[in-house]
C-alpha atoms as a PDB file:
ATOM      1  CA  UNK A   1      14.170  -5.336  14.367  1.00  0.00           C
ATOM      2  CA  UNK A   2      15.539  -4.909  10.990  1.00  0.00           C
ATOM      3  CA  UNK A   3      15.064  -1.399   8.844  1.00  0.00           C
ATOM      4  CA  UNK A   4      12.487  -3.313   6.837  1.00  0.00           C
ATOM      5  CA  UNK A   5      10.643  -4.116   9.404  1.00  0.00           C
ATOM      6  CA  UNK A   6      10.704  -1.134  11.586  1.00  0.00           C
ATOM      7  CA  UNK A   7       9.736   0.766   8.353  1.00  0.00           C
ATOM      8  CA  UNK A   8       6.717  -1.801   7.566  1.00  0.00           C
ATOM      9  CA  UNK A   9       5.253  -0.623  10.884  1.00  0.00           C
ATOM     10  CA  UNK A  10       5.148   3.253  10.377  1.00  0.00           C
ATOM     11  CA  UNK A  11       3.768   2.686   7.035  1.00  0.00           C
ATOM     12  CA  UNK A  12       1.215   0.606   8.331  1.00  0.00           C
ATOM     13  CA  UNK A  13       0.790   3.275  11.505  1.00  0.00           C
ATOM     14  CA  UNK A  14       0.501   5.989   8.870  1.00  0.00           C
ATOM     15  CA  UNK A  15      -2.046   4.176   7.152  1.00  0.00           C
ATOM     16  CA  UNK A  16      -4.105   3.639  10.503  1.00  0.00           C
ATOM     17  CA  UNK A  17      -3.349   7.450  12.260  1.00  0.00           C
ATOM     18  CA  UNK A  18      -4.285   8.842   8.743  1.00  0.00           C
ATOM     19  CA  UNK A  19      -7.702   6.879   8.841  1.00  0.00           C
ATOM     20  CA  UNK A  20      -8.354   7.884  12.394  1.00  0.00           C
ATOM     21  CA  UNK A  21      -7.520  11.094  11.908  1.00  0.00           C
ATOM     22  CA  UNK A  22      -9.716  11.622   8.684  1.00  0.00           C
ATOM     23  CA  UNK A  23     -12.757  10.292  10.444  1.00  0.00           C
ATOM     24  CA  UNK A  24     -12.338  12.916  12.944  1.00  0.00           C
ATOM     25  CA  UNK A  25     -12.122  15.876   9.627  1.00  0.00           C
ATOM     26  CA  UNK A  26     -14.946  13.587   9.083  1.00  0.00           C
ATOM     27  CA  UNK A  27     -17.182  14.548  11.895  1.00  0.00           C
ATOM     28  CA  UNK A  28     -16.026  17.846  12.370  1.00  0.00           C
ATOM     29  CA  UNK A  29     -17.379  18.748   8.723  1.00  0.00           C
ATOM     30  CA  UNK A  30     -20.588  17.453   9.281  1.00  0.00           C
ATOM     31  CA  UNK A  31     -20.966  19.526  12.187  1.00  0.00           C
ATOM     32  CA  UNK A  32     -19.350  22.458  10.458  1.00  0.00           C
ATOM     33  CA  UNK A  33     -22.376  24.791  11.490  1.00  0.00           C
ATOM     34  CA  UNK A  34     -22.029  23.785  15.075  1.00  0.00           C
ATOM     35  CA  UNK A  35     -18.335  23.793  15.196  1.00  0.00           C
ATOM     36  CA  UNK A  36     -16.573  25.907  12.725  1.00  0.00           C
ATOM     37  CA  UNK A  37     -14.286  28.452  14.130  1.00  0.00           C
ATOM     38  CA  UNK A  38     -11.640  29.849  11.455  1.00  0.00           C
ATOM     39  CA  UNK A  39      -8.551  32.644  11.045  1.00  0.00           C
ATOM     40  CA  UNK A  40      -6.249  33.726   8.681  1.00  0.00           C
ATOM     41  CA  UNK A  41      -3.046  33.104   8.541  1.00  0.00           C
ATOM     42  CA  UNK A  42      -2.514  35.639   5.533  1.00  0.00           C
ATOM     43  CA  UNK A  43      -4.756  36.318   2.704  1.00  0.00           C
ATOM     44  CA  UNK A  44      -6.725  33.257   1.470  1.00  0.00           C
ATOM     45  CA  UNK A  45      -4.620  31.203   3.834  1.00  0.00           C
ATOM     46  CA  UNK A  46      -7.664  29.595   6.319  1.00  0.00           C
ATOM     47  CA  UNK A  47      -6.970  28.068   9.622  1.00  0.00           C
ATOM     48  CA  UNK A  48      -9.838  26.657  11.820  1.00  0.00           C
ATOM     49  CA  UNK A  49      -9.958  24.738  15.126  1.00  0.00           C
ATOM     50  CA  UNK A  50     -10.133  21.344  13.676  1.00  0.00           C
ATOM     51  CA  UNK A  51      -6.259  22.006  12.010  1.00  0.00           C
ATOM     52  CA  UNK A  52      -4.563  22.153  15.404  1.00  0.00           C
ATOM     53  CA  UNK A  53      -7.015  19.322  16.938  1.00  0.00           C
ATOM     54  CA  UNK A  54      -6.180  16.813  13.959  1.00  0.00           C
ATOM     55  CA  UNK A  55      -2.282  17.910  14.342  1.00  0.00           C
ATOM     56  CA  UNK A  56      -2.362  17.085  18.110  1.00  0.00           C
ATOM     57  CA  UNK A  57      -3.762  14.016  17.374  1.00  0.00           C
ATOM     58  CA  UNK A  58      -1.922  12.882  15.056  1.00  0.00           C
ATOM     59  CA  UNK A  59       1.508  13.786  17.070  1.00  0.00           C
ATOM     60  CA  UNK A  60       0.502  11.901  20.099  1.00  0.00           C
ATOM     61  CA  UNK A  61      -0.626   9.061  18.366  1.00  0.00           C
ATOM     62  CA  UNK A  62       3.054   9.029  16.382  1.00  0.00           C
ATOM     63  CA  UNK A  63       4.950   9.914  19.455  1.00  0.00           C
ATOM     64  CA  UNK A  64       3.441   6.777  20.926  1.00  0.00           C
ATOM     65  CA  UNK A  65       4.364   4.284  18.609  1.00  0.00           C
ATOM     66  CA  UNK A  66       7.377   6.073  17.948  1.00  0.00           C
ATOM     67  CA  UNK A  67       9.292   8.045  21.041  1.00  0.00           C
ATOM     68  CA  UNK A  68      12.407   9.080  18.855  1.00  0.00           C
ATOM     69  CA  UNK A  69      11.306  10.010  16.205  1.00  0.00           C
ATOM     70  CA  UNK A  70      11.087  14.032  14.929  1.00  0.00           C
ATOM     71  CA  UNK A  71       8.122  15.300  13.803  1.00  0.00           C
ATOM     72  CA  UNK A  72       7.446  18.662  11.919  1.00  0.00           C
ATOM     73  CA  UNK A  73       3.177  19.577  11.583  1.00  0.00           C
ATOM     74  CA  UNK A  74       1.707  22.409   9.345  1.00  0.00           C
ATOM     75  CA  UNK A  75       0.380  23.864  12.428  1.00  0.00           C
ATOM     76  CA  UNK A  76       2.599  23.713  15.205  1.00  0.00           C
ATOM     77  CA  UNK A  77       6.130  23.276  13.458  1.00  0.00           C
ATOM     78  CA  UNK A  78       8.609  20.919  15.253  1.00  0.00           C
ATOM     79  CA  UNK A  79      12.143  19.712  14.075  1.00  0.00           C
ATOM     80  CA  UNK A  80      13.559  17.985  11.587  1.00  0.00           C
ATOM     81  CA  UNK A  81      15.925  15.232  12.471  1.00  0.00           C
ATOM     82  CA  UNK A  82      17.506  12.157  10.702  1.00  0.00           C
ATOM     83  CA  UNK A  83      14.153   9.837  11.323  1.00  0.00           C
ATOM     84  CA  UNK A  84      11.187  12.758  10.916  1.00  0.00           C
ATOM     85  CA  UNK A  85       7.501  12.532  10.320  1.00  0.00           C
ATOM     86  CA  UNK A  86       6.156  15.357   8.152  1.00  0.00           C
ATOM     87  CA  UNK A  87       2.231  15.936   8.416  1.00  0.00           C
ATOM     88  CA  UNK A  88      -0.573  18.581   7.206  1.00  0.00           C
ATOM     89  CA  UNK A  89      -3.658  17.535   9.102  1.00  0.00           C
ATOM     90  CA  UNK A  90      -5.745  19.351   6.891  1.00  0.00           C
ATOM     91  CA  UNK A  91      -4.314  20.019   2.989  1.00  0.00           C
ATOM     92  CA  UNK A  92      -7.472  22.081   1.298  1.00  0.00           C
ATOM     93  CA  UNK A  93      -8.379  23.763   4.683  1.00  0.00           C
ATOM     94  CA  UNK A  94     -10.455  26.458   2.306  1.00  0.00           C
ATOM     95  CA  UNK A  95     -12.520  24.027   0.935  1.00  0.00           C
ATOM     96  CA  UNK A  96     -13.024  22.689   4.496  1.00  0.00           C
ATOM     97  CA  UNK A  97     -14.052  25.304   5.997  1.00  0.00           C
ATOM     98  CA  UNK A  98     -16.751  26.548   3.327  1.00  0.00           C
ATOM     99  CA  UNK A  99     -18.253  23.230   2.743  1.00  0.00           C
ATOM    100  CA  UNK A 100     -16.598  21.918   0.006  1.00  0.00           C
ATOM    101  CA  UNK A 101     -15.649  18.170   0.070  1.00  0.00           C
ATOM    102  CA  UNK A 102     -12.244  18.348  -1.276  1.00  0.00           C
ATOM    103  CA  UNK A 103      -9.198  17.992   1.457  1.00  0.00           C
ATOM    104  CA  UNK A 104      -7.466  15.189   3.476  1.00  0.00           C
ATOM    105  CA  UNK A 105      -4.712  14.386   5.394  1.00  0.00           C
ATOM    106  CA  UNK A 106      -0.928  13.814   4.671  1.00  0.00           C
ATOM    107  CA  UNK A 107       1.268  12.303   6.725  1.00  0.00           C
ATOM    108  CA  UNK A 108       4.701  11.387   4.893  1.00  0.00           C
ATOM    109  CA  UNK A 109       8.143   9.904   6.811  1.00  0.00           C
ATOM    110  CA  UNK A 110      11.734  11.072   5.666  1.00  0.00           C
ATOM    111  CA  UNK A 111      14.765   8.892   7.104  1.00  0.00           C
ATOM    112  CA  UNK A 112      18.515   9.723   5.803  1.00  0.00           C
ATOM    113  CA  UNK A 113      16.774  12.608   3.616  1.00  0.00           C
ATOM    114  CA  UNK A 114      14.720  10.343   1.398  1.00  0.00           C
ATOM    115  CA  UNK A 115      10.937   9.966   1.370  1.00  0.00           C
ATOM    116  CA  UNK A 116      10.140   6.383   2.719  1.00  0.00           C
ATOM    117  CA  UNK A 117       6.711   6.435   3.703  1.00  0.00           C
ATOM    118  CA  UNK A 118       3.665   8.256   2.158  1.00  0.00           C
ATOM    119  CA  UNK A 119      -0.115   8.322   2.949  1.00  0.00           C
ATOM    120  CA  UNK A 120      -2.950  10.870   1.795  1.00  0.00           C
ATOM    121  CA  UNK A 121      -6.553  10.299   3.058  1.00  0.00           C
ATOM    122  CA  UNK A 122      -9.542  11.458   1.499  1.00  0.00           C
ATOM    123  CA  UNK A 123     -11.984  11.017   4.481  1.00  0.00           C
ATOM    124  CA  UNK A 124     -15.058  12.275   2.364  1.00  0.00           C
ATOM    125  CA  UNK A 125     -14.413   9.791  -0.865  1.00  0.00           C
ATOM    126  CA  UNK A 126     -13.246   7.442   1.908  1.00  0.00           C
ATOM    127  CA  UNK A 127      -9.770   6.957  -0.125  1.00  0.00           C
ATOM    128  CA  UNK A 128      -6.334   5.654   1.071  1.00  0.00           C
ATOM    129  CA  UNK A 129      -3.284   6.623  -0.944  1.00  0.00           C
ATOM    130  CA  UNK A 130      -0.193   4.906   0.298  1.00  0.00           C
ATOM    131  CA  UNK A 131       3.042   4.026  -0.315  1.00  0.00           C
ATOM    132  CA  UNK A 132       6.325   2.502   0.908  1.00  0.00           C
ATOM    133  CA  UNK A 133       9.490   3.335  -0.932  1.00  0.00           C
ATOM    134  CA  UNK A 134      10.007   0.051  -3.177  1.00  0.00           C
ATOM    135  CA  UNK A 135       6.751  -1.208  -2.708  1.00  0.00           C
ATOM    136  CA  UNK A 136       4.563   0.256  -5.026  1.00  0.00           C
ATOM    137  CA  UNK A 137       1.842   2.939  -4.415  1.00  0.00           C
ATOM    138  CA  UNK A 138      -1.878   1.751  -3.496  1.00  0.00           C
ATOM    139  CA  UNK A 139      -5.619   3.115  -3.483  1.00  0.00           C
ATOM    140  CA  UNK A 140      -7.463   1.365  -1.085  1.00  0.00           C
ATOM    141  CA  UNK A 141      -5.042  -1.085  -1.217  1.00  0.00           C
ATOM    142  CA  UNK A 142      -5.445  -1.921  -4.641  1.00  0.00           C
ATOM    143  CA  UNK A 143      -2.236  -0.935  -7.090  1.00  0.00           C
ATOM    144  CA  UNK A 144      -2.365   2.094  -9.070  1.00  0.00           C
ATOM    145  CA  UNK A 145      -0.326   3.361 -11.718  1.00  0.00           C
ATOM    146  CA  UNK A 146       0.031   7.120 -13.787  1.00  0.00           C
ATOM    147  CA  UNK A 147      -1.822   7.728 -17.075  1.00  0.00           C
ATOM    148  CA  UNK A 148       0.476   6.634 -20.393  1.00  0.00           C
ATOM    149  CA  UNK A 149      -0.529   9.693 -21.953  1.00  0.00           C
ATOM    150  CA  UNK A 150       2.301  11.320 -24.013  1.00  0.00           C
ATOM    151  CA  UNK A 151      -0.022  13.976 -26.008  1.00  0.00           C
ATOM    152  CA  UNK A 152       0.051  17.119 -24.383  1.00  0.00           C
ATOM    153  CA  UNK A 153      -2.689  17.995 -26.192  1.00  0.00           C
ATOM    154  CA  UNK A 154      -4.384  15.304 -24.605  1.00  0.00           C
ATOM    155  CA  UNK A 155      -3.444  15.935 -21.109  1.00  0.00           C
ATOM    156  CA  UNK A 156      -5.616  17.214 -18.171  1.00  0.00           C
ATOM    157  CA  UNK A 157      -2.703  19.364 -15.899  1.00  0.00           C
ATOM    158  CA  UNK A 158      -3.907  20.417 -12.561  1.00  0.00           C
ATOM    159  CA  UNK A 159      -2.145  24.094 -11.959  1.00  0.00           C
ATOM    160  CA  UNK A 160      -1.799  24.862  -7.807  1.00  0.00           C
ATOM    161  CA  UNK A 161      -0.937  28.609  -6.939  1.00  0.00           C
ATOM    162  CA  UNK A 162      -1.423  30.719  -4.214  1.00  0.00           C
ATOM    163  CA  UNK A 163      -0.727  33.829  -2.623  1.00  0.00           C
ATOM    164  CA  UNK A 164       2.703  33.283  -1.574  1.00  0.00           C
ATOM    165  CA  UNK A 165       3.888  34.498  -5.292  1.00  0.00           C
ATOM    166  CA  UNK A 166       2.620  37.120  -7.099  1.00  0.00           C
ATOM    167  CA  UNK A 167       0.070  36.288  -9.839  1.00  0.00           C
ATOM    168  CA  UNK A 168       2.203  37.070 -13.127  1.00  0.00           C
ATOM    169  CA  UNK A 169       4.355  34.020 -12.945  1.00  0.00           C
ATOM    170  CA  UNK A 170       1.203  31.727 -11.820  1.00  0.00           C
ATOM    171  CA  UNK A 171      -0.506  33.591 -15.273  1.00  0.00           C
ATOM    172  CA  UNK A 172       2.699  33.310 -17.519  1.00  0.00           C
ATOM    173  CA  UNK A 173       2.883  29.238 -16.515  1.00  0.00           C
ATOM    174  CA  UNK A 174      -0.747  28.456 -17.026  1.00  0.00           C
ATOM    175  CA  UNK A 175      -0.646  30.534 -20.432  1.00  0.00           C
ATOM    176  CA  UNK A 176       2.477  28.090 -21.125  1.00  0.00           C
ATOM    177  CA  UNK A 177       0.488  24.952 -20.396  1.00  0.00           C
ATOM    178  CA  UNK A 178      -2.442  26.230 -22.005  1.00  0.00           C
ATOM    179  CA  UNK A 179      -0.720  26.880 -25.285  1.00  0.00           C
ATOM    180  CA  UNK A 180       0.793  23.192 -25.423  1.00  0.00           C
ATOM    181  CA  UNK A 181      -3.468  21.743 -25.454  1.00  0.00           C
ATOM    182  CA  UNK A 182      -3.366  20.681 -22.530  1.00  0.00           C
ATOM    183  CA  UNK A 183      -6.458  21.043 -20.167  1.00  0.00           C
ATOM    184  CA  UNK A 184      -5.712  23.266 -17.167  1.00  0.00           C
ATOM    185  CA  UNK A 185      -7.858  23.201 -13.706  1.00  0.00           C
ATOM    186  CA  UNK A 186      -7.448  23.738 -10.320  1.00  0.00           C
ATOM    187  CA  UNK A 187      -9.024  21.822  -7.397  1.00  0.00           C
ATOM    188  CA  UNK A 188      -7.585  23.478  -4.348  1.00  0.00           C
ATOM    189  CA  UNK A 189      -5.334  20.232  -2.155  1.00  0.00           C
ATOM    190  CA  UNK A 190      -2.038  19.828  -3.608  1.00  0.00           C
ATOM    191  CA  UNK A 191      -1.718  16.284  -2.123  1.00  0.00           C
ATOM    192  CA  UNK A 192      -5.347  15.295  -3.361  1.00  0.00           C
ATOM    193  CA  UNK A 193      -3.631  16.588  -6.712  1.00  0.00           C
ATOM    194  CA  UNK A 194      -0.479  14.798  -7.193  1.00  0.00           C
ATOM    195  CA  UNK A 195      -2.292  11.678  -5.860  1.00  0.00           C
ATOM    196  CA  UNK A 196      -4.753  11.939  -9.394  1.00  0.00           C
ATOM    197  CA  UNK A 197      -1.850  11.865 -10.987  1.00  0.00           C
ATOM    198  CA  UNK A 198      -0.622   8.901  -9.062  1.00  0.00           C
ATOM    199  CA  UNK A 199      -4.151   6.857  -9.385  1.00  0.00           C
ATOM    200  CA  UNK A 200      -3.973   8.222 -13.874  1.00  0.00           C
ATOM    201  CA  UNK A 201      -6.694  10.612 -13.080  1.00  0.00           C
ATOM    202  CA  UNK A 202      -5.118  13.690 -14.662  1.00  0.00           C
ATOM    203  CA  UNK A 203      -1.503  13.747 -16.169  1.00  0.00           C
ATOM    204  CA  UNK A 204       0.528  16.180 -14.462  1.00  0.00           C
ATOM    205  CA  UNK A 205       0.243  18.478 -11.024  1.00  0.00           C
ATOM    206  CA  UNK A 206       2.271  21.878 -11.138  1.00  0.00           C
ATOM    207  CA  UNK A 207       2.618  24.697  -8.955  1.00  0.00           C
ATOM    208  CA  UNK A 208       5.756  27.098  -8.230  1.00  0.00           C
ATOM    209  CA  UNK A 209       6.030  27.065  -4.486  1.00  0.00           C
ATOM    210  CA  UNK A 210       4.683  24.416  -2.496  1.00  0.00           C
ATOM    211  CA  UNK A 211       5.374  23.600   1.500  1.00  0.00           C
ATOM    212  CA  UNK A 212       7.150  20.779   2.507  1.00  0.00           C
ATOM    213  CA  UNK A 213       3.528  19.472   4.298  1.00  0.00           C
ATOM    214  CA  UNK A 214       1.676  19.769   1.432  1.00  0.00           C
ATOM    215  CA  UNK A 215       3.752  17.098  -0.844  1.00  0.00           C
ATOM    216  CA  UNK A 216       6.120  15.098   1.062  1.00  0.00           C
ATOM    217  CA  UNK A 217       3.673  12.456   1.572  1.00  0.00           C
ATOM    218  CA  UNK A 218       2.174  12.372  -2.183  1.00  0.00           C
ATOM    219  CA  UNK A 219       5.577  13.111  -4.059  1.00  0.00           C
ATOM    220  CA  UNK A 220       6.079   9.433  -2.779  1.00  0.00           C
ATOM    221  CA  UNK A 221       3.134   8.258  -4.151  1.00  0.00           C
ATOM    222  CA  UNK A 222       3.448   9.265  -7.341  1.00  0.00           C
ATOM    223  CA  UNK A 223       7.166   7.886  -7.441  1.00  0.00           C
ATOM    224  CA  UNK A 224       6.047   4.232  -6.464  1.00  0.00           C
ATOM    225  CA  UNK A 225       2.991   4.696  -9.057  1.00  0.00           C
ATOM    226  CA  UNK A 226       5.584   4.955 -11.863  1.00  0.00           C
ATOM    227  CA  UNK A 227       5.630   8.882 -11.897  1.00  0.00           C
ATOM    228  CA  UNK A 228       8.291  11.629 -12.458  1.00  0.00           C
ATOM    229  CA  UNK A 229       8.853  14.371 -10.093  1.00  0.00           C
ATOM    230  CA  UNK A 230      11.284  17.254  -9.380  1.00  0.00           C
ATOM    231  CA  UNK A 231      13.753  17.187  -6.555  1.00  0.00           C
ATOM    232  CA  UNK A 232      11.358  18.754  -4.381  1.00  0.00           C
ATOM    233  CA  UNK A 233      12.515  17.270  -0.644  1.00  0.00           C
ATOM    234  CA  UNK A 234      15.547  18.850  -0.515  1.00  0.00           C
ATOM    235  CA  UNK A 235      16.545  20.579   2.488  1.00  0.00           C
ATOM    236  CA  UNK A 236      15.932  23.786   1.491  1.00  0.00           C
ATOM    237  CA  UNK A 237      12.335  22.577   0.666  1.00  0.00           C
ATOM    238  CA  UNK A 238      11.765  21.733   4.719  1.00  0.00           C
ATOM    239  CA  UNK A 239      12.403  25.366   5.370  1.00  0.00           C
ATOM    240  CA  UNK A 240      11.142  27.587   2.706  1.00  0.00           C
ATOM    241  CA  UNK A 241       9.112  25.135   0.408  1.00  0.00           C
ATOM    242  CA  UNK A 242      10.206  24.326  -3.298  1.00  0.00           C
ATOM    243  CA  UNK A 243       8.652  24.354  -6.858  1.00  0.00           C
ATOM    244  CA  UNK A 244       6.772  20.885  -7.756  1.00  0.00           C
ATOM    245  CA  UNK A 245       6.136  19.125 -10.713  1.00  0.00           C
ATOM    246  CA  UNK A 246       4.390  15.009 -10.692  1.00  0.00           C
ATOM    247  CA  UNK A 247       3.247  13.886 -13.891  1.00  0.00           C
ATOM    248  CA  UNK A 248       3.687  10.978 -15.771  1.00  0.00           C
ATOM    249  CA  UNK A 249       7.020  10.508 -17.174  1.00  0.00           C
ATOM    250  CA  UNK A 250       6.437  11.101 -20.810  1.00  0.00           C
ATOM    251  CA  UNK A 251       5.377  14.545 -20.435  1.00  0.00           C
ATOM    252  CA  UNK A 252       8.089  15.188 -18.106  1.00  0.00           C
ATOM    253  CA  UNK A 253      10.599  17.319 -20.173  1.00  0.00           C
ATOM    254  CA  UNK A 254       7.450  19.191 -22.084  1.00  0.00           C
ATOM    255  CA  UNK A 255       6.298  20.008 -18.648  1.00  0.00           C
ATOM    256  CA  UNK A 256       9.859  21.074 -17.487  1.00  0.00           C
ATOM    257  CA  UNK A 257      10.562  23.433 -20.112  1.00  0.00           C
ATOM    258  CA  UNK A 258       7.247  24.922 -19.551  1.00  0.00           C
ATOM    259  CA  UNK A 259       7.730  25.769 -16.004  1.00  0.00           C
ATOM    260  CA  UNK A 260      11.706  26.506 -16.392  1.00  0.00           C
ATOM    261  CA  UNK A 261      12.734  24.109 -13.856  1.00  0.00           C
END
């Protein structure tokens, strides 16, 4: 089988173990009341029950179709290796667990150090972001592209931050982004994020330390939907998480200087 074709088949696996998976977040939220167990695993940083049941089910379903390949999960860790599956079974595990309808799943592929396979699942909008490196980005199997807008003034910016930097430099940044016009939110999934920007539904997605899980699926997205991004898979990113910037490229070196990357 060639490298094309082996790499057709985990993108179309990914698509398929995403879905599964989602529909499984699916239930699980509906039944929230029934179900819901959560912990902390530091301030504001949720875990519940369904996490570690979507991450074992997505690793045996991968280690199936795919014996030898690595795989590294949110939850339980794992190894990274030339051929390595990178997953977060649930990205927006706070909304999750307090009812809020705002998370999926990413499950993103790295071979020789490059992003080659990408797929975020909304299983509440019932949305399928995916991407294979050359082969464009896809909602729902339908091609998408980022926004043209080159106004910062006339930009919507999503700004991610959490608790694993102090506040000041989350405040300076968003006083930065505020003061070019642009319109600053938050939504709470970094992948759900940088896939807006992928699909033109906001401009630009920013935060200053992000997890490997959280982007290496939608970095790819937004690359094959004709975005920019910052070198953000490195390998220092698969150990200690890197700053990340996806917008559309004509805000790109606005958007650089304002978070001094």
């Amino acid at each position: 089988m060639s490298g094309q074709d082996s790499m057709q088949l985990r993108y179309l696996a990914a698509c398929a173990i995403a879905q599964e998976a989602g529909n499984l977040i699916r239930r699980r939220f509906l039944a929230r009341d029934e179900v819901l167990k959560l912990t902390f695993k530091g301030p504001q940083d949720y875990l519940t029950e369904t996490d570690s049941e979507v991450e074992k089910l997505i690793a045996k379903r991968l280690a199936e179709a795919f014996p030898g390949d690595g795989f590294f999960g949110e939850e339980g860790g794992g190894a990274y290796g030339t051929n390595t599956w990178i997953v977060d079974p649930i990205d927006g595990t706070a909304d999750f667990a307090r009812g809020v309808a705002h998370f999926c799943v990413s499950i993103g592929f790295m071979s020789q150090g490059l992003a080659q396979v990408g797929v975020v699942y909304d299983p509440m909008a019932g949305e399928l972001f995916a991407a294979q490196r050359g082969g464009g980005a896809t909602l729902n199997g339908k091609p998408i592209r980022v926004s043209g807008i080159d106004d910062p003034a006339k930009s919507v910016v999503e700004l991610g931050w959490s608790s694993r930097l102090p506040f000041e430099p989350y405040h300076e940044l968003s006083a930065r982004i505020h003061g070019l016009g642009a319109g600053v939110k938050r939504c709470g999934s970094a992948a759900l994020g940088m896939v807006a920007v992928a699909a033109g539904r906001q401009d630009a997605y920013v935060e200053l330390h992000l997890n490997a899980w959280d982007g290496a699926a939608a970095v790819l997205i937004v690359q094959e939907a004709g975005g920019w991004t910052n070198d953000f898979l490195t390998p220092e990113c698969l150990t200690r998480g890197n700053p990340i910037l996806a917008c559309t490229p004509a805000l790109r070196e606005v958007l650089v200087q304002a978070m001094g990357i």
